[in-house]
Protein backbone atom coordinates (compact mmCIF):
# COMPACT_ATOMS: atom_id res chain seq x y z
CA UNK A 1 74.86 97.53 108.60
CA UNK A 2 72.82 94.58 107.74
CA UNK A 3 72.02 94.68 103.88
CA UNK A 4 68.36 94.24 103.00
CA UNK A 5 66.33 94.01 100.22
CA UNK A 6 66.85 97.53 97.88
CA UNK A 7 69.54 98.43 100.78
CA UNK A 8 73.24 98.98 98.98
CA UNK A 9 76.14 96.51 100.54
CA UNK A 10 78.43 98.21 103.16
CA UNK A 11 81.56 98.84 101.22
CA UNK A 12 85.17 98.54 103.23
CA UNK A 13 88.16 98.96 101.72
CA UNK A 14 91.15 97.28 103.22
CA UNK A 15 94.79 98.26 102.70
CA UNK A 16 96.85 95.26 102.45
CA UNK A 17 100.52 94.81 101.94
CA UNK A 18 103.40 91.95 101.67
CA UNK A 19 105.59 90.59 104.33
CA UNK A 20 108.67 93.00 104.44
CA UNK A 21 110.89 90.06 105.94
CA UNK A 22 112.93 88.76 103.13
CA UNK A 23 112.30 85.59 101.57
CA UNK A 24 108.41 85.63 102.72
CA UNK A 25 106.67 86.53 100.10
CA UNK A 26 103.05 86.70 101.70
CA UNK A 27 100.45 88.79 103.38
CA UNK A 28 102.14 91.25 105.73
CA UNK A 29 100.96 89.80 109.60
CA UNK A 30 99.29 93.16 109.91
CA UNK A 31 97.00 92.63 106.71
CA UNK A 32 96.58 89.15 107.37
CA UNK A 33 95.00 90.52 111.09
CA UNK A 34 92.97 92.64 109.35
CA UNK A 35 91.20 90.82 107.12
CA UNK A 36 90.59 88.20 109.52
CA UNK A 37 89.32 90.74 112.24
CA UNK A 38 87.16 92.33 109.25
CA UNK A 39 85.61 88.72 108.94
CA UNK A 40 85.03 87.62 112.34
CA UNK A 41 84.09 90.99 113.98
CA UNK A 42 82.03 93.03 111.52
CA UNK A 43 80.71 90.31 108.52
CA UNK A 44 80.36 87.68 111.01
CA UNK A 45 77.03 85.46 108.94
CA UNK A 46 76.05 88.63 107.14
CA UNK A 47 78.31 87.84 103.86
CA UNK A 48 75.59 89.38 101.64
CA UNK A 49 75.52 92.88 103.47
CA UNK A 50 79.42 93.98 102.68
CA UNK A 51 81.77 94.01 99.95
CA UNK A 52 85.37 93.90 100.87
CA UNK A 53 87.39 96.15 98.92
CA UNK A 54 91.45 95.30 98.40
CA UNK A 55 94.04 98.24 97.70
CA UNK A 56 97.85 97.03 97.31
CA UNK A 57 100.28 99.86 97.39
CA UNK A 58 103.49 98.91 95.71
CA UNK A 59 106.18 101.08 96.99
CA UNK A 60 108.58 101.71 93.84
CA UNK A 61 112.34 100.90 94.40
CA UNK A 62 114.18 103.73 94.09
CA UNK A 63 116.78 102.12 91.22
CA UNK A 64 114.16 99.12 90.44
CA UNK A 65 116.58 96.53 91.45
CA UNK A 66 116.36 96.09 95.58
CA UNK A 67 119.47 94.90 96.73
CA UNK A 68 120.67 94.60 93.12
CA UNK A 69 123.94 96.48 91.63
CA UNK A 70 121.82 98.88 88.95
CA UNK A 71 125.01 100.77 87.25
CA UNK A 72 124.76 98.32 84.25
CA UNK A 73 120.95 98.56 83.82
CA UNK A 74 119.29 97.40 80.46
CA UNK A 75 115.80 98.33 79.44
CA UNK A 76 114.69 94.75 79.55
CA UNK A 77 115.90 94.41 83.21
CA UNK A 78 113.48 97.68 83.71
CA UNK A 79 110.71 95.76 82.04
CA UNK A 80 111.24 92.24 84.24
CA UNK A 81 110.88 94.32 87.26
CA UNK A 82 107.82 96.09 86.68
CA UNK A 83 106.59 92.56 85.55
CA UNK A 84 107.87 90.74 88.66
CA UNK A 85 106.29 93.70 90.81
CA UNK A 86 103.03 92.95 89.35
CA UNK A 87 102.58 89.38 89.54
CA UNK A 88 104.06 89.93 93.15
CA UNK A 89 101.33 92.28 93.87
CA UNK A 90 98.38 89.53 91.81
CA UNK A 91 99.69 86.73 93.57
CA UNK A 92 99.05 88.97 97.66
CA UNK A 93 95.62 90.15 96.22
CA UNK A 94 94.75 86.58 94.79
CA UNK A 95 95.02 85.23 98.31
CA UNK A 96 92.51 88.03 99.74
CA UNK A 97 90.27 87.41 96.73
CA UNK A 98 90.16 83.52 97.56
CA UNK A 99 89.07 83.46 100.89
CA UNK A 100 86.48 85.88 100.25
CA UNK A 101 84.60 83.72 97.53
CA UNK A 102 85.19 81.03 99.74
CA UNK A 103 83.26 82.68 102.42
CA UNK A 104 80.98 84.35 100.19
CA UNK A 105 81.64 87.91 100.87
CA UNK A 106 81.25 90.28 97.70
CA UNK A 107 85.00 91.44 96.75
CA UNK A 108 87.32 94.05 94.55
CA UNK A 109 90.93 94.12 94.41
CA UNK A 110 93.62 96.38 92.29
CA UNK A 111 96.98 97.79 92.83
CA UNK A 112 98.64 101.78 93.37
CA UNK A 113 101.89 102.54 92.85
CA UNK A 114 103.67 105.48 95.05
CA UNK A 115 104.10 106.26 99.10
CA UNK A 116 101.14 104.15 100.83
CA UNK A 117 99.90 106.73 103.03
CA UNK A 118 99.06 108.71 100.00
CA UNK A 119 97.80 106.20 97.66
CA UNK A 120 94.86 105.19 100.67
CA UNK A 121 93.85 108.50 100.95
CA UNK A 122 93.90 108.76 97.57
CA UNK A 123 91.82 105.73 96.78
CA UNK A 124 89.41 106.60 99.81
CA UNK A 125 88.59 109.95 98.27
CA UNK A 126 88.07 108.29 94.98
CA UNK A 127 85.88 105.15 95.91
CA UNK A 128 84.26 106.69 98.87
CA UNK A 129 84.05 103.60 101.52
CA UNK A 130 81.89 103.36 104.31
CA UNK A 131 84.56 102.37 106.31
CA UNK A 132 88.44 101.32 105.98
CA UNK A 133 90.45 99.20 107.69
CA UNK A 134 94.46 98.94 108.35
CA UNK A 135 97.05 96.72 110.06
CA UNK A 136 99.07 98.35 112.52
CA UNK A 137 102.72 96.87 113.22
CA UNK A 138 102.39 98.58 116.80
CA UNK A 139 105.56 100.27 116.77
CA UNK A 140 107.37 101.92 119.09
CA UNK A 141 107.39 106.23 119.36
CA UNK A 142 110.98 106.14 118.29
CA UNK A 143 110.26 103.54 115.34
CA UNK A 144 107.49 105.81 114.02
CA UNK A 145 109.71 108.48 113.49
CA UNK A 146 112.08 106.74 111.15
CA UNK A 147 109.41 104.19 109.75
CA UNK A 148 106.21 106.91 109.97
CA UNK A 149 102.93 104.77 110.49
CA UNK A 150 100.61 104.44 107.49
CA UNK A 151 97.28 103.94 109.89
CA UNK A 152 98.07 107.32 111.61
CA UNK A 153 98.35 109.20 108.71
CA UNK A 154 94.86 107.54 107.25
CA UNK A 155 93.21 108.16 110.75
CA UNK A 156 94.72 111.97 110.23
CA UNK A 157 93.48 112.33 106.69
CA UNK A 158 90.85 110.22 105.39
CA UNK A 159 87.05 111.52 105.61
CA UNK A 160 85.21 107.74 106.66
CA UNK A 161 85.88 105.60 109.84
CA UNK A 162 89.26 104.13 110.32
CA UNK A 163 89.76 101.05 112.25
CA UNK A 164 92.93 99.97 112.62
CA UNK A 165 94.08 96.57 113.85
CA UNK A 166 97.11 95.86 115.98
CA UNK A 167 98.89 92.52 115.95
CA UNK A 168 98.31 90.13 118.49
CA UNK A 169 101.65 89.71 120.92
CA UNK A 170 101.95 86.50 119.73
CA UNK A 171 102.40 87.31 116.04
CA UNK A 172 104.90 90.13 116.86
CA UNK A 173 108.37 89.51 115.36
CA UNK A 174 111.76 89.93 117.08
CA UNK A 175 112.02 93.22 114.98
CA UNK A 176 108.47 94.78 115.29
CA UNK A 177 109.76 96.59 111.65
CA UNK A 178 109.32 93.36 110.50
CA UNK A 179 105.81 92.80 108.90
């Protein structure tokens, strides 16, 4: 994996996502993991031999509003939320994009719209990685079928490596939904 004179950077693509508890608008615990795992356990010194590669999948609201009432909708409320969404989205990817250049680690970053586990794939049939890497929220077999797991369905359907990371016990919240 070491990148070498005339030898092309290893490319991994990382899916990242935001916090789903409310009010914490951040790094989900399970991207955060990854990233940081990505860093210490495969880059390690060798910042010249990868490129980090950061997909956001923004999961649409069905009505655009969240917990909002929506029944007396204008288009300008429409147009704020698509605009809130997407500095939302910046502002997760900005963090990522940071840390790399202050490591030193080649990076790309860009946001999907639609169901994550399709969007990955998606992206990892269009960009071709060497390798991609997920957070897992380590859920339970009763959670998954209500909740579904996004690094199952990648390890199912993507054609490169998978790794995906678990959270640490210690970062586990209350309600492992929680991310």
């Amino acid at each position: 994996m070491a990148g070498g004179v005339g030898s092309e950077a290893t490319r991994i693509l990382l899916g990242v996502n935001e916090s789903t508890i409310k009010g914490y608008p951040h790094a989900s615990i399970s991207s955060k993991g990854a990233f940081e795992w990505t860093l210490r356990k495969i880059i390690r010194s060798n910042t010249s031999g990868f490129k980090l590669l950061f997909l956001h999948v923004q999961v649409p609201d069905e009505d655009g509003f969240d917990d909002m009432d929506s029944i007396y909708a204008s288009p300008e409320d429409f147009q704020n939320v698509k605009r809130r969404d997407k500095i939302r989205g910046l502002h997760l990817l900005e963090n990522f994009v940071k840390r790399c250049h202050q490591v030193g680690v080649a990076c790309e970053a860009w946001i999907k719209t639609g169901d994550p586990k399709e969007e990955i794939c998606r992206e990892v049939k269009r960009v071709q990685p060497d390798l991609l890497v997920v957070g897992s929220r380590g859920l339970g077999p009763f959670q998954r079928i209500f909740v579904g797991t996004v690094s199952e369905f990648c390890v199912k359907h993507v054609e490169c490596p998978v790794v995906t990371i678990k959270r640490s016990a210690e970062e586990t919240p209350q309600d492992p939904v929680d991310d």
